[in-house]
PDB file of N, CA and C in Angstrom:
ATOM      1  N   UNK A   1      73.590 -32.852  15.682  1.00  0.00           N
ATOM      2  CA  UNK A   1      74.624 -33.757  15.227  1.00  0.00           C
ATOM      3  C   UNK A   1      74.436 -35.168  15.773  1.00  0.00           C
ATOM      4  N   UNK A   2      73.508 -35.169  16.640  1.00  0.00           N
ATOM      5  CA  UNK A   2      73.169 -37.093  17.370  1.00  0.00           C
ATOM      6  C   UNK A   2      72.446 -37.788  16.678  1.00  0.00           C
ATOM      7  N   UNK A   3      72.227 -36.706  15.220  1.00  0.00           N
ATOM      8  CA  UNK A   3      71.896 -37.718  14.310  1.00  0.00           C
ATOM      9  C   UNK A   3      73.145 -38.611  13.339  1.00  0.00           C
ATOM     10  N   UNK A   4      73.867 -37.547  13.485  1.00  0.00           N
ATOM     11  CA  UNK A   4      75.255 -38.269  12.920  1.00  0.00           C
ATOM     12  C   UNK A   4      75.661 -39.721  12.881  1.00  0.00           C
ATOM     13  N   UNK A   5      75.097 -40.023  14.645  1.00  0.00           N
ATOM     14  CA  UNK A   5      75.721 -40.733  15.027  1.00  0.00           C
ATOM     15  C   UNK A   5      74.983 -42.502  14.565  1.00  0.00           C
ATOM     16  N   UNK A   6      74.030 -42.270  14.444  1.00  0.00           N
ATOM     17  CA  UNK A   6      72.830 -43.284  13.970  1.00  0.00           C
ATOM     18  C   UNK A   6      72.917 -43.416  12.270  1.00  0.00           C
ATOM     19  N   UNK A   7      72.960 -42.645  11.729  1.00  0.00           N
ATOM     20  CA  UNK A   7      72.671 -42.709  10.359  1.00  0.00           C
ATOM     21  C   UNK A   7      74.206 -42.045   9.391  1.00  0.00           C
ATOM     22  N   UNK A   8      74.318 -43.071   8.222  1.00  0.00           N
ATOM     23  CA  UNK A   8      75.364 -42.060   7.530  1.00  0.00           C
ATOM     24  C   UNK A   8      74.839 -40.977   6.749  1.00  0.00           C
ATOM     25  N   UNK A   9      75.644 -39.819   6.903  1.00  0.00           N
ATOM     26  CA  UNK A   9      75.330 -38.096   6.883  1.00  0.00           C
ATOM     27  C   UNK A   9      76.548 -37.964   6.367  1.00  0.00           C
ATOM     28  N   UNK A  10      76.723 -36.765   5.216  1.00  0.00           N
ATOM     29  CA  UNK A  10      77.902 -35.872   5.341  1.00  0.00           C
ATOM     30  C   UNK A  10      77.175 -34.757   6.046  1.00  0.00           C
ATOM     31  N   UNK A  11      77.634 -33.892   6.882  1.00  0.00           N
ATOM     32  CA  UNK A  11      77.789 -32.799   7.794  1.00  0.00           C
ATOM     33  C   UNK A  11      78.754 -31.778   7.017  1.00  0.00           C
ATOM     34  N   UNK A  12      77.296 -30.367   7.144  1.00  0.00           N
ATOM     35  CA  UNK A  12      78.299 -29.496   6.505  1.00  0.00           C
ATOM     36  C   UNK A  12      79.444 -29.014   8.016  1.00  0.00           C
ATOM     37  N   UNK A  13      80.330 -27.868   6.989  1.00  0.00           N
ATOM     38  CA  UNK A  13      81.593 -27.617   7.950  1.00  0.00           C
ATOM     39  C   UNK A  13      81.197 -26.445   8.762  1.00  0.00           C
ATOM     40  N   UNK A  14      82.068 -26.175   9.942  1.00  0.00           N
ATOM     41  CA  UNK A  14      81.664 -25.145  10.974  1.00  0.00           C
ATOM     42  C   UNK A  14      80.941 -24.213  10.210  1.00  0.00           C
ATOM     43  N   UNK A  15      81.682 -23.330   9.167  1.00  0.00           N
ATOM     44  CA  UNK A  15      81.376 -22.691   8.772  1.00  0.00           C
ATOM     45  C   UNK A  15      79.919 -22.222   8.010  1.00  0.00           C
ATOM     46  N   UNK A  16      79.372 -23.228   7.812  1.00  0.00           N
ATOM     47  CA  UNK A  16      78.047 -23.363   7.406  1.00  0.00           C
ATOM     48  C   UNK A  16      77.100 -23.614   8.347  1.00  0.00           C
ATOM     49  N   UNK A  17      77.280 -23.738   9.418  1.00  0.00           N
ATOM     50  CA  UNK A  17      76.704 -23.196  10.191  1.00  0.00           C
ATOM     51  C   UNK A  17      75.310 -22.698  10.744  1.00  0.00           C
ATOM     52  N   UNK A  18      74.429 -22.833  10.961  1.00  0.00           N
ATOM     53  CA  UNK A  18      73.625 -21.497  10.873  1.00  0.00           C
ATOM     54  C   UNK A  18      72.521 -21.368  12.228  1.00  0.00           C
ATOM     55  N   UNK A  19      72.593 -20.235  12.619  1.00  0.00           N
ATOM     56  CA  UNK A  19      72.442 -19.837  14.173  1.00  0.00           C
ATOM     57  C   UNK A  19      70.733 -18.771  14.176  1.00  0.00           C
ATOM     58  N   UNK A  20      69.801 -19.638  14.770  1.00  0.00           N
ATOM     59  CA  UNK A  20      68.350 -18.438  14.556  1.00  0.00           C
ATOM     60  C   UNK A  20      68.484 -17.645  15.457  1.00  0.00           C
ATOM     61  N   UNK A  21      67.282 -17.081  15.409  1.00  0.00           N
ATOM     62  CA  UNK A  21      66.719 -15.862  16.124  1.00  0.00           C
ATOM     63  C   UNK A  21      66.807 -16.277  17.872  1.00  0.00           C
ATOM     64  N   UNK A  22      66.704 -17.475  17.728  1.00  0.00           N
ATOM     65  CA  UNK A  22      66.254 -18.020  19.171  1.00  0.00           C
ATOM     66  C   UNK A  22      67.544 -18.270  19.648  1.00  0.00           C
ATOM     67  N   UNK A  23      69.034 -18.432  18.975  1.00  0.00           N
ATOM     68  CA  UNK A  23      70.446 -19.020  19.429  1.00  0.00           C
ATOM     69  C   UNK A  23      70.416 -20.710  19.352  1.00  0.00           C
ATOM     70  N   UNK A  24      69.525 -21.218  18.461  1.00  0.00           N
ATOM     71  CA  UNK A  24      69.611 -22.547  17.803  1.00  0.00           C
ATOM     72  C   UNK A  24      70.638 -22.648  16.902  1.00  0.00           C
ATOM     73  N   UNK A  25      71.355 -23.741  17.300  1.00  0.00           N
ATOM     74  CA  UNK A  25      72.495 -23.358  15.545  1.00  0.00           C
ATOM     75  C   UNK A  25      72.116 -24.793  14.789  1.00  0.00           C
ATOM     76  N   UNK A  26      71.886 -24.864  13.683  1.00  0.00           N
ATOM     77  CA  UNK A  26      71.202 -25.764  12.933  1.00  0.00           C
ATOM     78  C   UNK A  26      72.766 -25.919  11.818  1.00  0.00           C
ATOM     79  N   UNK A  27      73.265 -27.920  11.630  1.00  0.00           N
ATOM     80  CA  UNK A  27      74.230 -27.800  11.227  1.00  0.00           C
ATOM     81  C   UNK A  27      73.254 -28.540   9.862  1.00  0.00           C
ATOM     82  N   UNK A  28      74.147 -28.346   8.916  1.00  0.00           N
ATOM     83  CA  UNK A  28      73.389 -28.277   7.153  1.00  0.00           C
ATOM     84  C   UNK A  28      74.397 -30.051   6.987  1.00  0.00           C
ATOM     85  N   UNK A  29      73.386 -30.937   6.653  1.00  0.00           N
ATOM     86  CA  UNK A  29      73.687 -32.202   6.213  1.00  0.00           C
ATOM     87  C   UNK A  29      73.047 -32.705   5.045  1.00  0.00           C
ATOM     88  N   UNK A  30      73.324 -33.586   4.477  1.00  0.00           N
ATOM     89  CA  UNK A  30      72.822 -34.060   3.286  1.00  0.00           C
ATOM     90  C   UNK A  30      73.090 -35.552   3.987  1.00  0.00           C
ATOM     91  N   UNK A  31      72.368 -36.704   3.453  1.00  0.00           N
ATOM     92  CA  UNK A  31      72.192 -38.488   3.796  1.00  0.00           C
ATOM     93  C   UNK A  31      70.988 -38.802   1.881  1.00  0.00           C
ATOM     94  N   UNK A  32      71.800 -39.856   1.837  1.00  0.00           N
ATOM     95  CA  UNK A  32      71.330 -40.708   0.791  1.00  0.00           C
ATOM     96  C   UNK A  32      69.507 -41.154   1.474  1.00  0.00           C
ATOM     97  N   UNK A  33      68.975 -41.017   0.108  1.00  0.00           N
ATOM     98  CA  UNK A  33      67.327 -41.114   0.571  1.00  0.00           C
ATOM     99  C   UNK A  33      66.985 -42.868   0.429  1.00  0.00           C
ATOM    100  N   UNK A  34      66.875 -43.590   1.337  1.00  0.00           N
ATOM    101  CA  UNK A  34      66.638 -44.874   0.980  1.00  0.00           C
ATOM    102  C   UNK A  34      65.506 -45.374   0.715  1.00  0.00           C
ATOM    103  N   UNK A  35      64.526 -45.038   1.652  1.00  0.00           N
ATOM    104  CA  UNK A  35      63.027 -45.051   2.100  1.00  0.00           C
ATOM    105  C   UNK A  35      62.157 -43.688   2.667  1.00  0.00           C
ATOM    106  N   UNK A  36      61.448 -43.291   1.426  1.00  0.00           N
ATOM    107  CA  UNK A  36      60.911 -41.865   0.569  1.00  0.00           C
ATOM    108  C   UNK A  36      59.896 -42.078   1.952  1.00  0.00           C
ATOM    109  N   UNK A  37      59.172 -42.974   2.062  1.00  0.00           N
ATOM    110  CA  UNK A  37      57.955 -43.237   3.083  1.00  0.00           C
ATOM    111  C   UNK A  37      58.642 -42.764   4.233  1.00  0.00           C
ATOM    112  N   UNK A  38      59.284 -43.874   4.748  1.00  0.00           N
ATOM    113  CA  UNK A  38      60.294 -43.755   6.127  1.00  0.00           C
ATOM    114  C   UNK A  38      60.915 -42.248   6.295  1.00  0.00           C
ATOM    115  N   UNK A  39      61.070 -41.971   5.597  1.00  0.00           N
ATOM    116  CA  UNK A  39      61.845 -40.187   5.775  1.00  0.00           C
ATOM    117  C   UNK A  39      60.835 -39.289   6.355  1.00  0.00           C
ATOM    118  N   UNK A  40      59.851 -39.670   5.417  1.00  0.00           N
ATOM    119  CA  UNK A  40      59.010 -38.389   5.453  1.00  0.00           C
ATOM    120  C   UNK A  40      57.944 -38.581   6.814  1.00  0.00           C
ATOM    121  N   UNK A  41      58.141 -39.987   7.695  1.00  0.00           N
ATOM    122  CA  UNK A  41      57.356 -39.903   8.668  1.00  0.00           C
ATOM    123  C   UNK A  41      58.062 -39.573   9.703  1.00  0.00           C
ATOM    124  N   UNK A  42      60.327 -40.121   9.222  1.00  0.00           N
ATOM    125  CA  UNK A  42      61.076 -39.786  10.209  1.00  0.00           C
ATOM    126  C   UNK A  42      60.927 -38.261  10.645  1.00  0.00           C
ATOM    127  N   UNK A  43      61.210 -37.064   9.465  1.00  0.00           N
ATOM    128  CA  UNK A  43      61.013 -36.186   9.617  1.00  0.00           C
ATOM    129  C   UNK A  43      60.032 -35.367  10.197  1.00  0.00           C
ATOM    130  N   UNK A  44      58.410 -35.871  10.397  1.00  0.00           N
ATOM    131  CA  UNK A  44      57.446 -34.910  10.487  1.00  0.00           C
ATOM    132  C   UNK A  44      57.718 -35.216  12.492  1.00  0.00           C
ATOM    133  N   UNK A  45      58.663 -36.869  12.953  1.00  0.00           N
ATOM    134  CA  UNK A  45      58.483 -36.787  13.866  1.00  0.00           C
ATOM    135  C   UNK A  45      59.520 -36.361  14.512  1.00  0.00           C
ATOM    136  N   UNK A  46      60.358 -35.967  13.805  1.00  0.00           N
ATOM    137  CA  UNK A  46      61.534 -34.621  14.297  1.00  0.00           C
ATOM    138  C   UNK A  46      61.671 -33.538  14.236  1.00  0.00           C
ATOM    139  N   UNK A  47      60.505 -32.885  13.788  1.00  0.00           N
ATOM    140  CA  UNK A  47      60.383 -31.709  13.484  1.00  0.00           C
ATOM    141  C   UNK A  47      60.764 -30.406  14.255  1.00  0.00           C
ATOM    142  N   UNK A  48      61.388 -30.994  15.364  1.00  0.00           N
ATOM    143  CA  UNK A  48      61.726 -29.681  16.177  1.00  0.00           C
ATOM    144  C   UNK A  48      62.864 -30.004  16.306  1.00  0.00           C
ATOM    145  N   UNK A  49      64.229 -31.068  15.639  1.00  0.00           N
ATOM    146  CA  UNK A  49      65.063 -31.031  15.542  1.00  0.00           C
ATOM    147  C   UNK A  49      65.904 -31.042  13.932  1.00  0.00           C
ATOM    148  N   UNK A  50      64.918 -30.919  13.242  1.00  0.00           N
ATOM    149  CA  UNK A  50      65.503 -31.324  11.822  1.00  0.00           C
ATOM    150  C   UNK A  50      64.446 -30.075  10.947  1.00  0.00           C
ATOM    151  N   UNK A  51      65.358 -29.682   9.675  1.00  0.00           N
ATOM    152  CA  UNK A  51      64.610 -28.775   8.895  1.00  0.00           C
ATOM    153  C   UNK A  51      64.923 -29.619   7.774  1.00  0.00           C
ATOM    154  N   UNK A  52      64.080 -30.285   6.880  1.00  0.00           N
ATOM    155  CA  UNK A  52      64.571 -30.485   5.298  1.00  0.00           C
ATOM    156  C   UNK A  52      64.432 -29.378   4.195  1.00  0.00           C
ATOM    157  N   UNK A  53      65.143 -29.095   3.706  1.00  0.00           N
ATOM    158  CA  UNK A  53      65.153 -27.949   2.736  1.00  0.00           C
ATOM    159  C   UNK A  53      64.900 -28.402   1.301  1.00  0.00           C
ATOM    160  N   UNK A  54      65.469 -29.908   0.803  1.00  0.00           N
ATOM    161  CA  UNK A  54      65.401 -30.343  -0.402  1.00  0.00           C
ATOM    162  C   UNK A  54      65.855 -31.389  -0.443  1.00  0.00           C
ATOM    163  N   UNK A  55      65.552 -32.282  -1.908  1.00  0.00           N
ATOM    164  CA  UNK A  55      64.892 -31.390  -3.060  1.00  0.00           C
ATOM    165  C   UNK A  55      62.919 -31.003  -2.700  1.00  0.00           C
ATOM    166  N   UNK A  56      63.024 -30.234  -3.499  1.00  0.00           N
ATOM    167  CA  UNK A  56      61.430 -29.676  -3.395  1.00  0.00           C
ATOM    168  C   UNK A  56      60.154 -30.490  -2.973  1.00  0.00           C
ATOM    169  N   UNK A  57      60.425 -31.454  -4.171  1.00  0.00           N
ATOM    170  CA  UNK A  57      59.351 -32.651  -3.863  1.00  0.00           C
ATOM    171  C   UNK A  57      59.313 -33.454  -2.868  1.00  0.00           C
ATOM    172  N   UNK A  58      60.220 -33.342  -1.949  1.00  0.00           N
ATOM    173  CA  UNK A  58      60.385 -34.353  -0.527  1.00  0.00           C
ATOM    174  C   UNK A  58      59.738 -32.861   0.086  1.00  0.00           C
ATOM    175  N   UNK A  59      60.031 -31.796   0.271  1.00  0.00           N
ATOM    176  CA  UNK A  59      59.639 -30.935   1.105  1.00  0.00           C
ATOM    177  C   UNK A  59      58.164 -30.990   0.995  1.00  0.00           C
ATOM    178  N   UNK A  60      57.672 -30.919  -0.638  1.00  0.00           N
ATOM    179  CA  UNK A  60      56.257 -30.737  -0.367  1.00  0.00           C
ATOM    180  C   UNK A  60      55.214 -32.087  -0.178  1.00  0.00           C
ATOM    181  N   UNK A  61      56.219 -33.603  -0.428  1.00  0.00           N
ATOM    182  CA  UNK A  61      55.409 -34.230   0.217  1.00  0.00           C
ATOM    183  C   UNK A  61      55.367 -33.801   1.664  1.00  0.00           C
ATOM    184  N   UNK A  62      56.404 -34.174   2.488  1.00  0.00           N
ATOM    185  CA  UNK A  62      56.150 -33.624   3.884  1.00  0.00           C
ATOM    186  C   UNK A  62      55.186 -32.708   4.468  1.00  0.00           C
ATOM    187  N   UNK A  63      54.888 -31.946   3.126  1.00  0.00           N
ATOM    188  CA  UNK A  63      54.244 -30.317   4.034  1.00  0.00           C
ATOM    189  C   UNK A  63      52.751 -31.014   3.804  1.00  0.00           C
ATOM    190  N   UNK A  64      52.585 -31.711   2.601  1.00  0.00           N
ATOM    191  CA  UNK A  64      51.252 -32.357   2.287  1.00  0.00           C
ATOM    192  C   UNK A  64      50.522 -33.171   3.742  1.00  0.00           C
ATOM    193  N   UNK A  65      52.090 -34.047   3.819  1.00  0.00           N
ATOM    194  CA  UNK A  65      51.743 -34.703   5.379  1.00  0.00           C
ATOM    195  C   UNK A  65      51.395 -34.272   6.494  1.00  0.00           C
ATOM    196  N   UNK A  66      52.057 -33.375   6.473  1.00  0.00           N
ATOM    197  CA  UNK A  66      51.431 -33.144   7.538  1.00  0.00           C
ATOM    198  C   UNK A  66      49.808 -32.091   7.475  1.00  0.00           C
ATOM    199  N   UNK A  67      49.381 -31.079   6.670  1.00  0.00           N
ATOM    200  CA  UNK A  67      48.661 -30.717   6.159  1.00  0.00           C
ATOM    201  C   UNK A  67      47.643 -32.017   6.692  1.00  0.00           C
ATOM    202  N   UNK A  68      47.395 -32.529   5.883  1.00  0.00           N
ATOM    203  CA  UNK A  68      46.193 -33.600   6.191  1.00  0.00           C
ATOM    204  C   UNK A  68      46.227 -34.004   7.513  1.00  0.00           C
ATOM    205  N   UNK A  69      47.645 -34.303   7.822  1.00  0.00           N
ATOM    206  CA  UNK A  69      47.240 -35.098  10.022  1.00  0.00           C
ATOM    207  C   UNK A  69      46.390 -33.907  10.866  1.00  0.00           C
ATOM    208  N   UNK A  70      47.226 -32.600  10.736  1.00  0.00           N
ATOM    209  CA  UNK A  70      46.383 -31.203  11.295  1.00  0.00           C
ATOM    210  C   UNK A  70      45.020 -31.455  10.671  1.00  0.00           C
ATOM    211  N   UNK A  71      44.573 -31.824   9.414  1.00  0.00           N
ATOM    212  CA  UNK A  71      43.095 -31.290   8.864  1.00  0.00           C
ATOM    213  C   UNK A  71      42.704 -32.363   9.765  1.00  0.00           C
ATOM    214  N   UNK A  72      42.636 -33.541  10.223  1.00  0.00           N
ATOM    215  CA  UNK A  72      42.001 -34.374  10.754  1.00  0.00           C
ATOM    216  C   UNK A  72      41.462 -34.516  12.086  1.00  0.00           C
ATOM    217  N   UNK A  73      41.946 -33.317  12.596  1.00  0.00           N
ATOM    218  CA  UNK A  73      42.160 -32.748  13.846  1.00  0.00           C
ATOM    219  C   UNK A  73      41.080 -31.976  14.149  1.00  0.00           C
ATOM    220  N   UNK A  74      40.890 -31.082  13.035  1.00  0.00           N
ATOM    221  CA  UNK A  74      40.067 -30.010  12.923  1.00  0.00           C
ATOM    222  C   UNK A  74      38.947 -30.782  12.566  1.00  0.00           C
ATOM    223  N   UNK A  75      38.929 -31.350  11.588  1.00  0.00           N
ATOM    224  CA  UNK A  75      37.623 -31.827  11.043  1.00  0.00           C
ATOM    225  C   UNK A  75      36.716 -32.354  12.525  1.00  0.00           C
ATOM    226  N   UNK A  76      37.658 -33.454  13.685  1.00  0.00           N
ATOM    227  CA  UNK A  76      37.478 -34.129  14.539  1.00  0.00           C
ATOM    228  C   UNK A  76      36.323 -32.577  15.609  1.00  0.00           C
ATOM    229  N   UNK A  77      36.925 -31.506  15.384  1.00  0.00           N
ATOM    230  CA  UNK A  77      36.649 -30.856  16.232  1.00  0.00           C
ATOM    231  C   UNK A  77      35.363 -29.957  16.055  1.00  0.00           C
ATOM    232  N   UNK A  78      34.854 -30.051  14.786  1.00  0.00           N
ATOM    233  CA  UNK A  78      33.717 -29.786  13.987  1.00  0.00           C
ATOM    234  C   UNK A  78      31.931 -30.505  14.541  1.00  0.00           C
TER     235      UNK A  78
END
């Protein structure tokens, strides 16, 4: 939620909720997309605090992104 506090978010309600395997409780938000670039680098560098779920095509740019930073890694290690 300390993202709340930086950026405008609607925040879903208690009830939505949702608690993993590990006792993480992950609260479900939606924020207006301003900058498609900016998101998708905000996100890959929050990744252990933020899950994007949708829409699809933001998810699979992201997954693309990161995909290639890991391949570059590997390739490096070749």
């Amino acid at each position: 939620t300390w993202l709340a506090d930086y950026m405008s978010m609607d925040l879903g309600e208690e009830s939505d909720y949702i608690t993993d395997e590990q006792g993480n409780t992950w609260v479900p938000a939606s924020r207006p997309l301003y900058s498609r670039d900016w998101f998708i680098r905000f996100s890959i560098s929050q990744a252990d605090r933020i899950i994007v779920t949708g829409p699809a095509t933001l998810v699979e740019s992201i997954s693309s992104k990161v995909c290639a930073g890991l391949s570059a890694y590997n390739n490096q290690l070749k």
